[in-house]
C-alpha atoms as a PDB file:
ATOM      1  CA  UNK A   1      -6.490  23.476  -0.428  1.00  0.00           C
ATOM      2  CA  UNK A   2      -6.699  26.076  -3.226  1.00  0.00           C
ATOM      3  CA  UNK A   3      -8.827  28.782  -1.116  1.00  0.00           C
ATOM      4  CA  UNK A   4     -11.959  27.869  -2.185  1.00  0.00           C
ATOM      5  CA  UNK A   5     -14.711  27.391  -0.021  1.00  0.00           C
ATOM      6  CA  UNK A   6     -15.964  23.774   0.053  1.00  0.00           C
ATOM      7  CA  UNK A   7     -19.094  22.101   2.128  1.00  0.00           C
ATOM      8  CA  UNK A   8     -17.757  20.722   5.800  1.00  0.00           C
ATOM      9  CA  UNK A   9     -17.378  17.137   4.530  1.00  0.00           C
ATOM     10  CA  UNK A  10     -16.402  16.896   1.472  1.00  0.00           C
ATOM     11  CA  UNK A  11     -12.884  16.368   2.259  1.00  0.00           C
ATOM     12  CA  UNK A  12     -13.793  12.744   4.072  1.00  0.00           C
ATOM     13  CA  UNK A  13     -13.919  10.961   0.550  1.00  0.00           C
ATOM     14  CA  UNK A  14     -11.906  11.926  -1.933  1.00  0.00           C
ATOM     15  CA  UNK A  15     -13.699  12.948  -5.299  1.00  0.00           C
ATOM     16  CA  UNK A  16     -11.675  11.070  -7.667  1.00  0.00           C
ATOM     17  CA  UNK A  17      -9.466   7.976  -7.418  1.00  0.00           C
ATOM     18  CA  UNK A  18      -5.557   8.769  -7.160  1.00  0.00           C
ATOM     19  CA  UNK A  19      -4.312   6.108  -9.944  1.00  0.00           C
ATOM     20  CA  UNK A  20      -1.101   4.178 -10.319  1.00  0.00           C
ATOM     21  CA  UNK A  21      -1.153   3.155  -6.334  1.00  0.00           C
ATOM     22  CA  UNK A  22      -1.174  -0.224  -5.860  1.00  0.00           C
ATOM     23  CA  UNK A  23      -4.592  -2.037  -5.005  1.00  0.00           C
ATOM     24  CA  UNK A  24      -3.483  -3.366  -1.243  1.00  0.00           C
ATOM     25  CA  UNK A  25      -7.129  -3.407  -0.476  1.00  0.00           C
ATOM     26  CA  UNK A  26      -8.369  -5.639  -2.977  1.00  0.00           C
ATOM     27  CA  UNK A  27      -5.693  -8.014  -2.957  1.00  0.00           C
ATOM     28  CA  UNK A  28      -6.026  -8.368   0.640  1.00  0.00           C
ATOM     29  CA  UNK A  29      -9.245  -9.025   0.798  1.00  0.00           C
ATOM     30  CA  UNK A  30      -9.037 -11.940  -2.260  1.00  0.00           C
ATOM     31  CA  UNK A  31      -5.494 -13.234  -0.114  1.00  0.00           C
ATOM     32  CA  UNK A  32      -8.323 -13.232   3.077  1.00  0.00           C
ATOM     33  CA  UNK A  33     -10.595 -15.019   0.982  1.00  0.00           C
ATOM     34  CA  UNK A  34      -8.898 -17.460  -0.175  1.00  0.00           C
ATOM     35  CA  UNK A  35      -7.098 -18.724   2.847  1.00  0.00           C
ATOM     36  CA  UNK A  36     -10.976 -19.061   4.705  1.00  0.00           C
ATOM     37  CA  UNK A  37     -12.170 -21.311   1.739  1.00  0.00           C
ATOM     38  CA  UNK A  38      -8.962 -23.832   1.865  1.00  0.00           C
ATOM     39  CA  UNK A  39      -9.405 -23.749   5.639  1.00  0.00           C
ATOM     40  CA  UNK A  40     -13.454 -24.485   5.238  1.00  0.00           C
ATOM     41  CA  UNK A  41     -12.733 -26.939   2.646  1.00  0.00           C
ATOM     42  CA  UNK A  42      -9.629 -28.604   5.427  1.00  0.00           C
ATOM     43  CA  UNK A  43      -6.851 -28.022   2.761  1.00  0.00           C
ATOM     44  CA  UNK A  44      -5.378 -25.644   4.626  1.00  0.00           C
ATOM     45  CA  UNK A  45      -5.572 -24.824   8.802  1.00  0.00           C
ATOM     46  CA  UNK A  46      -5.904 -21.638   9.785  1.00  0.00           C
ATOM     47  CA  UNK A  47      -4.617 -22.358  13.327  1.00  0.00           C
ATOM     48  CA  UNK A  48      -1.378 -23.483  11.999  1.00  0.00           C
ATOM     49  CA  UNK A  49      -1.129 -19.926   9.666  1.00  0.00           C
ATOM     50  CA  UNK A  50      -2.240 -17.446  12.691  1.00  0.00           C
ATOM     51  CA  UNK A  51       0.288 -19.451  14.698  1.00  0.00           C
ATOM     52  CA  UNK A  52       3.146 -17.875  12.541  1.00  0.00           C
ATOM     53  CA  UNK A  53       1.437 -14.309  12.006  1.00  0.00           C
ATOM     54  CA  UNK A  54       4.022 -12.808  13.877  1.00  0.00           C
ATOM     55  CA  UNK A  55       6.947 -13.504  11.103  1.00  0.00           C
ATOM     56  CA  UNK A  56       4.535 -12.325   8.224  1.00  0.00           C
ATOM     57  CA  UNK A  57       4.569  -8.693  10.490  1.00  0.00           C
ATOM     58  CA  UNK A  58       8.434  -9.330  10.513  1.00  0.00           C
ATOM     59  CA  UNK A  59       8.476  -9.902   6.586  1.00  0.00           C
ATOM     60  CA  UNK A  60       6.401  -6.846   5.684  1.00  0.00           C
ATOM     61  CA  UNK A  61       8.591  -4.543   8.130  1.00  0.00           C
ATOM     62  CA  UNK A  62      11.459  -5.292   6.155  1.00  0.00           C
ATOM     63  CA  UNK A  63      10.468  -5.363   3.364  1.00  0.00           C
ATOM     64  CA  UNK A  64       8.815  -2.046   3.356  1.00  0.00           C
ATOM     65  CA  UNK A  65      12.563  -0.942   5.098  1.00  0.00           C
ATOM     66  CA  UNK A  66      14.109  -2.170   2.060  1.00  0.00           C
ATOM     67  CA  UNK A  67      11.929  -0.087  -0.199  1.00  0.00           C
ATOM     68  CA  UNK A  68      12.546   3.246   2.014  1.00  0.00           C
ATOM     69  CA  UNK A  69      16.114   2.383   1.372  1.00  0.00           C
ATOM     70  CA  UNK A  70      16.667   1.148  -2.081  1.00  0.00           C
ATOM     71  CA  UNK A  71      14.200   3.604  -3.717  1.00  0.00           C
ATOM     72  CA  UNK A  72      15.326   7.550  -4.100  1.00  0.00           C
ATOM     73  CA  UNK A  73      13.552  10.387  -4.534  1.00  0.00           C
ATOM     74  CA  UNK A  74      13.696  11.467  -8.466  1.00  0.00           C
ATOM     75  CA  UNK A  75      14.704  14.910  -9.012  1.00  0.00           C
ATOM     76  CA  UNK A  76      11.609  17.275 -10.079  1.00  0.00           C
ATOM     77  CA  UNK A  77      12.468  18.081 -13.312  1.00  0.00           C
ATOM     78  CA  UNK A  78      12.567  21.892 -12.991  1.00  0.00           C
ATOM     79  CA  UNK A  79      15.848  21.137 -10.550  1.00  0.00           C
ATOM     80  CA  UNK A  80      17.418  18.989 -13.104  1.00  0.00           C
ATOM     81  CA  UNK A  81      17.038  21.219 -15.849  1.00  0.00           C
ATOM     82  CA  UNK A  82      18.786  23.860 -13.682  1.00  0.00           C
ATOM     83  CA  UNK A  83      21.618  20.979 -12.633  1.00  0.00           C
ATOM     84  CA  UNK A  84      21.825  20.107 -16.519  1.00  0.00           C
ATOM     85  CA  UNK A  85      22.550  23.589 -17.112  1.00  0.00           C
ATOM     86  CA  UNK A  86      25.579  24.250 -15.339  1.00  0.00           C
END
């Protein structure tokens, strides 16, 4: 990205972690997790959940719609120095 040359893979993995995303990964796996032990120990059927997956596709898409929409870009703070100016 900067012009420098790198080896032919190193771009794959990133080098460091990116913080302050949030851990969808993790979580996932622990939600996953957790819904096959209540269904092993018969608390909970799975059949009955994956019966209704479609709505939880339903739930995310707007959900994630509502955060494209409610959420603005903030103003890079060179521009708003220059707005604050005038």
């Amino acid at each position: 990205r900067r012009g420098e040359i790198v080896d032919e893979f190193s771009s794959l993995l990133p080098s460091k972690r990116e913080s302050g995303g949030f851990p969808v990964g993790p979580i996932l796996l622990i939600a996953l997790g957790v819904i096959f032990l209540l269904n092993t120990m018969d608390i909970l059927r799975l059949d009955q959940i994956l019966r209704w997956w479609p709505v939880f596709l339903i739930a995310l898409g707007a959900y994630l719609l509502y955060c494209r929409l409610a959420c603005k870009p903030a103003q890079p703070p060179a521009e708003k120095e220059a707005h604050d100016e005038q």
